[in-house]
N, C-alpha and C. Protein backbone atom coordinates (compact mmCIF):
# COMPACT_ATOMS: atom_id res chain seq x y z
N UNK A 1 -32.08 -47.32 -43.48
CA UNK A 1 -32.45 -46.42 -42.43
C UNK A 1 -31.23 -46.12 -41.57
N UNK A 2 -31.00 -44.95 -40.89
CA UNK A 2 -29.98 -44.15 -40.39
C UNK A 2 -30.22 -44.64 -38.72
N UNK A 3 -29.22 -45.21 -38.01
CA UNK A 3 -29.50 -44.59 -36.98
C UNK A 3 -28.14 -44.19 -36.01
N UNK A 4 -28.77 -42.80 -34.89
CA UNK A 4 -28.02 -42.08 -34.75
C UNK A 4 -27.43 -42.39 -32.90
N UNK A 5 -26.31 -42.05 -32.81
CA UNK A 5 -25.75 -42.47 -31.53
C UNK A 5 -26.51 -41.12 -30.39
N UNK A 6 -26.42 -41.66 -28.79
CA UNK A 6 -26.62 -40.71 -28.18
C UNK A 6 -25.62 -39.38 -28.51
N UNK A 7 -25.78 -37.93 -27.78
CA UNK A 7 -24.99 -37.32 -27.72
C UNK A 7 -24.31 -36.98 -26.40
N UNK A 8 -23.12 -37.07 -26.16
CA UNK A 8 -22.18 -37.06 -25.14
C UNK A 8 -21.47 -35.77 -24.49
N UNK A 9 -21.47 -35.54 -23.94
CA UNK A 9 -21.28 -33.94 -22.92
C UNK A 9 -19.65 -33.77 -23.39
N UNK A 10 -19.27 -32.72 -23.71
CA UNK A 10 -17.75 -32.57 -24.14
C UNK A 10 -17.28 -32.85 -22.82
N UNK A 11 -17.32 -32.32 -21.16
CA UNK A 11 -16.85 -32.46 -20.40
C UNK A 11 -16.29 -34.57 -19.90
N UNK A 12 -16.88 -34.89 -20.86
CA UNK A 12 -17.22 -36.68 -20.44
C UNK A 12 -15.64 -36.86 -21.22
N UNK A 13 -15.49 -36.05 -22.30
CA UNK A 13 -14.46 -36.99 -23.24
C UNK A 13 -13.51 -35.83 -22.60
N UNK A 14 -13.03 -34.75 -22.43
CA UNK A 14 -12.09 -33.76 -21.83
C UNK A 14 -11.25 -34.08 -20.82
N UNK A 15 -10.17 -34.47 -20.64
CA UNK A 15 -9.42 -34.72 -19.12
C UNK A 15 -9.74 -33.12 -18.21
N UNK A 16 -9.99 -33.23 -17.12
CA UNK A 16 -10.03 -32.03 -16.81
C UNK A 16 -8.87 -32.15 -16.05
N UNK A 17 -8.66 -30.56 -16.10
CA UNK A 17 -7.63 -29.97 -15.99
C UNK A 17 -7.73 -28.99 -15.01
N UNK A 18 -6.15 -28.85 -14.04
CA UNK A 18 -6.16 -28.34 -12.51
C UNK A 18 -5.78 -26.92 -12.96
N UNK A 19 -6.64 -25.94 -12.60
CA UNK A 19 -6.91 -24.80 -13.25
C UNK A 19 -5.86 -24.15 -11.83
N UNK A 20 -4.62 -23.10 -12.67
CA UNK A 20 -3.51 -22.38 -11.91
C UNK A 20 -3.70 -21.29 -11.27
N UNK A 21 -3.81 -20.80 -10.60
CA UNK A 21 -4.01 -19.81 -9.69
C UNK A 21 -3.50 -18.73 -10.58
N UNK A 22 -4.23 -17.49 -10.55
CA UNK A 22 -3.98 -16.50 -11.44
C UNK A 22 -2.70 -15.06 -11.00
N UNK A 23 -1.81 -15.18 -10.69
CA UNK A 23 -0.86 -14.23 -10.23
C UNK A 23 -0.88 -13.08 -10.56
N UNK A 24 -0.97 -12.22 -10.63
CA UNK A 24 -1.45 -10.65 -11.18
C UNK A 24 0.07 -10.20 -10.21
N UNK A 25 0.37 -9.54 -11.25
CA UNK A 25 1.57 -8.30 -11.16
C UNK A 25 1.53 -6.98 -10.93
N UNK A 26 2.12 -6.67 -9.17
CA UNK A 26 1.66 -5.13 -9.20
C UNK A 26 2.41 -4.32 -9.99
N UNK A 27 1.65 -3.26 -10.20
CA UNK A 27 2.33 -2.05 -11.57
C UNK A 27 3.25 -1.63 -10.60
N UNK A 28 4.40 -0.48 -10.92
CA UNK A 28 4.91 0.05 -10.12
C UNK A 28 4.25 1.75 -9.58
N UNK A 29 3.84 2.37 -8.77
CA UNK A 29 2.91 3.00 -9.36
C UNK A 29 3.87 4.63 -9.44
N UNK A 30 2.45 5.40 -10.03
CA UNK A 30 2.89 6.34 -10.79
C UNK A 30 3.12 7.64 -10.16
N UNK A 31 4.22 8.56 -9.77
CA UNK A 31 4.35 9.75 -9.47
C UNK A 31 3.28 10.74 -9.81
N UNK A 32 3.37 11.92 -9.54
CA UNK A 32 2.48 13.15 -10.10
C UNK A 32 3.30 13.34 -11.16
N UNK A 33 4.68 14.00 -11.05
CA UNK A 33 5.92 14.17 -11.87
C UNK A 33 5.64 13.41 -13.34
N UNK A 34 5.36 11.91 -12.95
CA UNK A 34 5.36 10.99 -14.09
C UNK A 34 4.53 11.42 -14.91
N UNK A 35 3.36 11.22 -13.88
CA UNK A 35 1.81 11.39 -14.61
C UNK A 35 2.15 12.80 -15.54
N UNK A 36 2.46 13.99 -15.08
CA UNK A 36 2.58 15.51 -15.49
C UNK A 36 3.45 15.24 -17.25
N UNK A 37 4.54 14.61 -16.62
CA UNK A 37 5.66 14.52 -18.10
C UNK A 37 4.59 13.72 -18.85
N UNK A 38 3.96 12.76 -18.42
CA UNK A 38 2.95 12.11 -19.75
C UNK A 38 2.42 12.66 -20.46
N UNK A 39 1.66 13.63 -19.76
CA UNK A 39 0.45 14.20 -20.43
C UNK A 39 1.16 15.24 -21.07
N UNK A 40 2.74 15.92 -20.70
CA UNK A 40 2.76 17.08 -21.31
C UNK A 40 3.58 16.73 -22.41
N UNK A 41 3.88 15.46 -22.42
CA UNK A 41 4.77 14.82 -23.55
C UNK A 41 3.49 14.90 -25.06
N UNK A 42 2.44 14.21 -24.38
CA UNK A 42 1.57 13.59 -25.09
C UNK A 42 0.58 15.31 -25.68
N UNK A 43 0.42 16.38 -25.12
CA UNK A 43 0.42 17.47 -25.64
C UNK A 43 1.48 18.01 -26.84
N UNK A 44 2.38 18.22 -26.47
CA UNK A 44 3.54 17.95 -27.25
C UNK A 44 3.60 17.62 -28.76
N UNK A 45 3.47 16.09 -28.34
CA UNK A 45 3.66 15.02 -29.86
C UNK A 45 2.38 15.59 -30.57
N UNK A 46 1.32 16.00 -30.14
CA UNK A 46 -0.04 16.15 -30.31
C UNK A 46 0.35 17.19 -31.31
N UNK A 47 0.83 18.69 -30.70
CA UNK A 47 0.84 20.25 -31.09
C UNK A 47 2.06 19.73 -32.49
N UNK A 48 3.22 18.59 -32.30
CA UNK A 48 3.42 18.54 -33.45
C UNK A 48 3.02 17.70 -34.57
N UNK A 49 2.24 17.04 -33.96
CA UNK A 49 1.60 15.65 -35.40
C UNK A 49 0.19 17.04 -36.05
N UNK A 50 -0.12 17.81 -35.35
CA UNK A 50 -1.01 19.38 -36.34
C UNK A 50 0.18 19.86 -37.27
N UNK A 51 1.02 20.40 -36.74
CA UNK A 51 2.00 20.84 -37.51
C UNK A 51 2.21 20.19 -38.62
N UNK A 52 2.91 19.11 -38.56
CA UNK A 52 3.08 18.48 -39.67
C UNK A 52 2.20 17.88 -40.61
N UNK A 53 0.65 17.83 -40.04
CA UNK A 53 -0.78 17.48 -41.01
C UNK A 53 -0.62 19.10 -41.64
N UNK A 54 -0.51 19.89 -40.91
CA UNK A 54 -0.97 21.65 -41.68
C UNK A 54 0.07 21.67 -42.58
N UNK A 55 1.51 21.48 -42.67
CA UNK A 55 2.39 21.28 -43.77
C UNK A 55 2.10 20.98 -44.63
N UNK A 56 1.90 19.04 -44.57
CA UNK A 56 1.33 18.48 -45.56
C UNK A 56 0.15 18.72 -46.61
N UNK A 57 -1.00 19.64 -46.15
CA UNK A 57 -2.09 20.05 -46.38
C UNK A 57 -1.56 21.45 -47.08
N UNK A 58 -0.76 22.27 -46.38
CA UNK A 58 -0.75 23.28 -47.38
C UNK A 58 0.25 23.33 -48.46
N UNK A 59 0.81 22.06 -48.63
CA UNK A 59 1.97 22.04 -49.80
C UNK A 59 1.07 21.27 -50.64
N UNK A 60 0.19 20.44 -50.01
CA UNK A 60 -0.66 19.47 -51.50
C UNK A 60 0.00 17.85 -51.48
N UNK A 61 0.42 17.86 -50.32
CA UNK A 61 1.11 16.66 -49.84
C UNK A 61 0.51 15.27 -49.05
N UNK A 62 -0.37 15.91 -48.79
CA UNK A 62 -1.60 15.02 -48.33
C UNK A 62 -2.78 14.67 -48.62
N UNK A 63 -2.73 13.11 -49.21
CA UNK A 63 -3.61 12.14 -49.66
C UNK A 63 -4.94 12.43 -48.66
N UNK A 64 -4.98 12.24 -47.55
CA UNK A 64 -6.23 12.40 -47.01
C UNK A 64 -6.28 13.59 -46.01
N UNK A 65 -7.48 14.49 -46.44
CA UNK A 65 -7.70 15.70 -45.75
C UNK A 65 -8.46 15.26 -44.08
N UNK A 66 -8.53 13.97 -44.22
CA UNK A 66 -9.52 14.20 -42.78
C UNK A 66 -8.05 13.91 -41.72
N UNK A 67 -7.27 13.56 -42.40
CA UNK A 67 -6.15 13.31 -40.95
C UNK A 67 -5.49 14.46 -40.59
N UNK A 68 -5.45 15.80 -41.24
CA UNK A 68 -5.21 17.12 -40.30
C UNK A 68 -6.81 17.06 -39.49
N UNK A 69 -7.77 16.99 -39.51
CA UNK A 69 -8.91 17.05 -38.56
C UNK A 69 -8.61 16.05 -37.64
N UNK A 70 -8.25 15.13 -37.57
CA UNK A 70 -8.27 14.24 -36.69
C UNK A 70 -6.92 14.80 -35.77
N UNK A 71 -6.12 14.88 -36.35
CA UNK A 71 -4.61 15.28 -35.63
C UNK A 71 -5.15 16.63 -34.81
N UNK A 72 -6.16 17.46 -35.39
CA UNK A 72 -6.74 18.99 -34.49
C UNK A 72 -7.11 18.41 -33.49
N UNK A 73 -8.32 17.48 -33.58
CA UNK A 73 -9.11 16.95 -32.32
C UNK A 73 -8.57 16.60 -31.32
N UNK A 74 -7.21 14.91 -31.84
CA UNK A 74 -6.52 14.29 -30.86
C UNK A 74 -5.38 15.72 -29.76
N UNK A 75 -5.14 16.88 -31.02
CA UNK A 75 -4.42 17.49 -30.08
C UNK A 75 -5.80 18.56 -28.69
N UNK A 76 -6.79 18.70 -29.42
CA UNK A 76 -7.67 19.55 -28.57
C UNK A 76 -7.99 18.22 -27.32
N UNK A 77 -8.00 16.95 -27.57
CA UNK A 77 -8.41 16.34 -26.72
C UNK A 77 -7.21 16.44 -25.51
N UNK A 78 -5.92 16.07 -25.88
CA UNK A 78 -4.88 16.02 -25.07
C UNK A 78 -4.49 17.51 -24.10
N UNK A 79 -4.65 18.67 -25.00
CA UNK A 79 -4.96 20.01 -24.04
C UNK A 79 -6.10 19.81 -23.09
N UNK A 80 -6.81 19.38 -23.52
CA UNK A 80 -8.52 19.41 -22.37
C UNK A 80 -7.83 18.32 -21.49
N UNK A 81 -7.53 17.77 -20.92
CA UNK A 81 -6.81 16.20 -20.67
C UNK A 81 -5.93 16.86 -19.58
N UNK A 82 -5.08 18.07 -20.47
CA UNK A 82 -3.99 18.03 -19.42
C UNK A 82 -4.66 18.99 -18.43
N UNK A 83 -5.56 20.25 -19.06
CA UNK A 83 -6.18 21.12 -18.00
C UNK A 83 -7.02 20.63 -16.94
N UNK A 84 -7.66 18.98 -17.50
CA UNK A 84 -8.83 18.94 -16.55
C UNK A 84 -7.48 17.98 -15.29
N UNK A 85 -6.38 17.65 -15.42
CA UNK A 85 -5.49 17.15 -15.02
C UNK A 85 -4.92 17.47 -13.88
N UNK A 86 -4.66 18.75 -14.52
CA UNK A 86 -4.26 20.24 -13.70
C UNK A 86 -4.92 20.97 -12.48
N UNK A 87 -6.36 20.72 -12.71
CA UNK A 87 -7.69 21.01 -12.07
C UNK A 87 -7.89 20.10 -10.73
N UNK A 88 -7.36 18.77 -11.30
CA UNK A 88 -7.93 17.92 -10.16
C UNK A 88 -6.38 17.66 -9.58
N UNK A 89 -5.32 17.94 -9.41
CA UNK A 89 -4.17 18.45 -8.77
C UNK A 89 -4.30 19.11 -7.68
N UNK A 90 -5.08 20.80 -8.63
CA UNK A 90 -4.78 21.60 -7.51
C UNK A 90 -6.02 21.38 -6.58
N UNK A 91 -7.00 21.13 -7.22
CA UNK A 91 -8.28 20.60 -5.95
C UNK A 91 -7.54 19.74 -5.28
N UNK A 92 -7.11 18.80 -5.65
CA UNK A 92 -6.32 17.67 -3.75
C UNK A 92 -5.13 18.66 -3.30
N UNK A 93 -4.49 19.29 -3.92
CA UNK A 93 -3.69 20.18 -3.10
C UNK A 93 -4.75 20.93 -2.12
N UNK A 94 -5.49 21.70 -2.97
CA UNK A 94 -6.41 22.63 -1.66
C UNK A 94 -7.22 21.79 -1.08
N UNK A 95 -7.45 20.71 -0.88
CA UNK A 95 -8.22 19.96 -0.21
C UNK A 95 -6.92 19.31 0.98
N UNK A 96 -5.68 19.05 0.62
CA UNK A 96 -5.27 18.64 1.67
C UNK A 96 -4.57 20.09 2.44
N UNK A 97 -4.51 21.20 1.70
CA UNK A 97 -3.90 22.31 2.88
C UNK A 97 -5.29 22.83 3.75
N UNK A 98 -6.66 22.04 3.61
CA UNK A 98 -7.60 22.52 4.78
C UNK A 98 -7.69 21.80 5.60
N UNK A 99 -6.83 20.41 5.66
CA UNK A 99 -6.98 19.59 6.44
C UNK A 99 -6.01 20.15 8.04
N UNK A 100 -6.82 20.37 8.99
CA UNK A 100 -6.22 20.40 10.23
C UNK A 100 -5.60 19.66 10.73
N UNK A 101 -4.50 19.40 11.69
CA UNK A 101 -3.45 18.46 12.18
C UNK A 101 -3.93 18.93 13.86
C-alpha cells in the first residue's frame, strides 16, 4: 500500500525575494516635425514596396500574388494615417487660434 506525503505551498520552500522598484524611462518626446517626417517617410516606403510588388507581378516574378494586395492596403492604410494626421493638426491649430488672450 502507497502512502502519500502532505502537499506543501511552493511559497514554504521559495526564499522570497525583495522585489526592485520598477524604474521606467522617460521617452524623449516627439516634435510635430518628427511625427510629420514619420508618417511621410512611412507613406513613402509604402508608395514604393506597391511599386516594386506591381513589377514583380507584371514580369511573372512573383511567387505570391497576395503580397502586391497586401503592399496596396499597407500603402492605402499609411495615406489614410497621414490625412487623418493632417486633420487633427489643423483642428488644434484652429482650436488654439480661437483661443482669446
Amino acid at each position: 500500500m502507497m502512502t502519500f506525503n502532505g502537499i506543501t505551498p511552493l511559497w514554504q520552500e521559495m526564499p522570497l525575494q525583495q522585489s526592485q522598484p520598477v524604474v521606467q524611462q522617460e521617452t524623449p518626446a516627439l516634435s510635430f516635425t518628427d511625427i510629420f517626417r514619420s508618417a511621410i517617410q512611412e507613406v513613402s516606403d509604402a508608395q514604393n514596396e506597391v511599386a516594386q510588388a506591381d513589377y514583380l507581378l507584371a514580369t511573372g516574378q512573383l511567387d505570391n500574388p497576395a503580397y502586391a494586395t497586401i503592399a496596396i492596403a499597407k500603402a492605402e492604410l499609411s495615406v489614410s494615417m497621414l490625412a487623418q494626421l493632417r486633420t487633427k493638426a489643423l483642428d488644434a491649430y484652429n482650436e488654439l487660434m480661437r483661443i482669446s488672450m
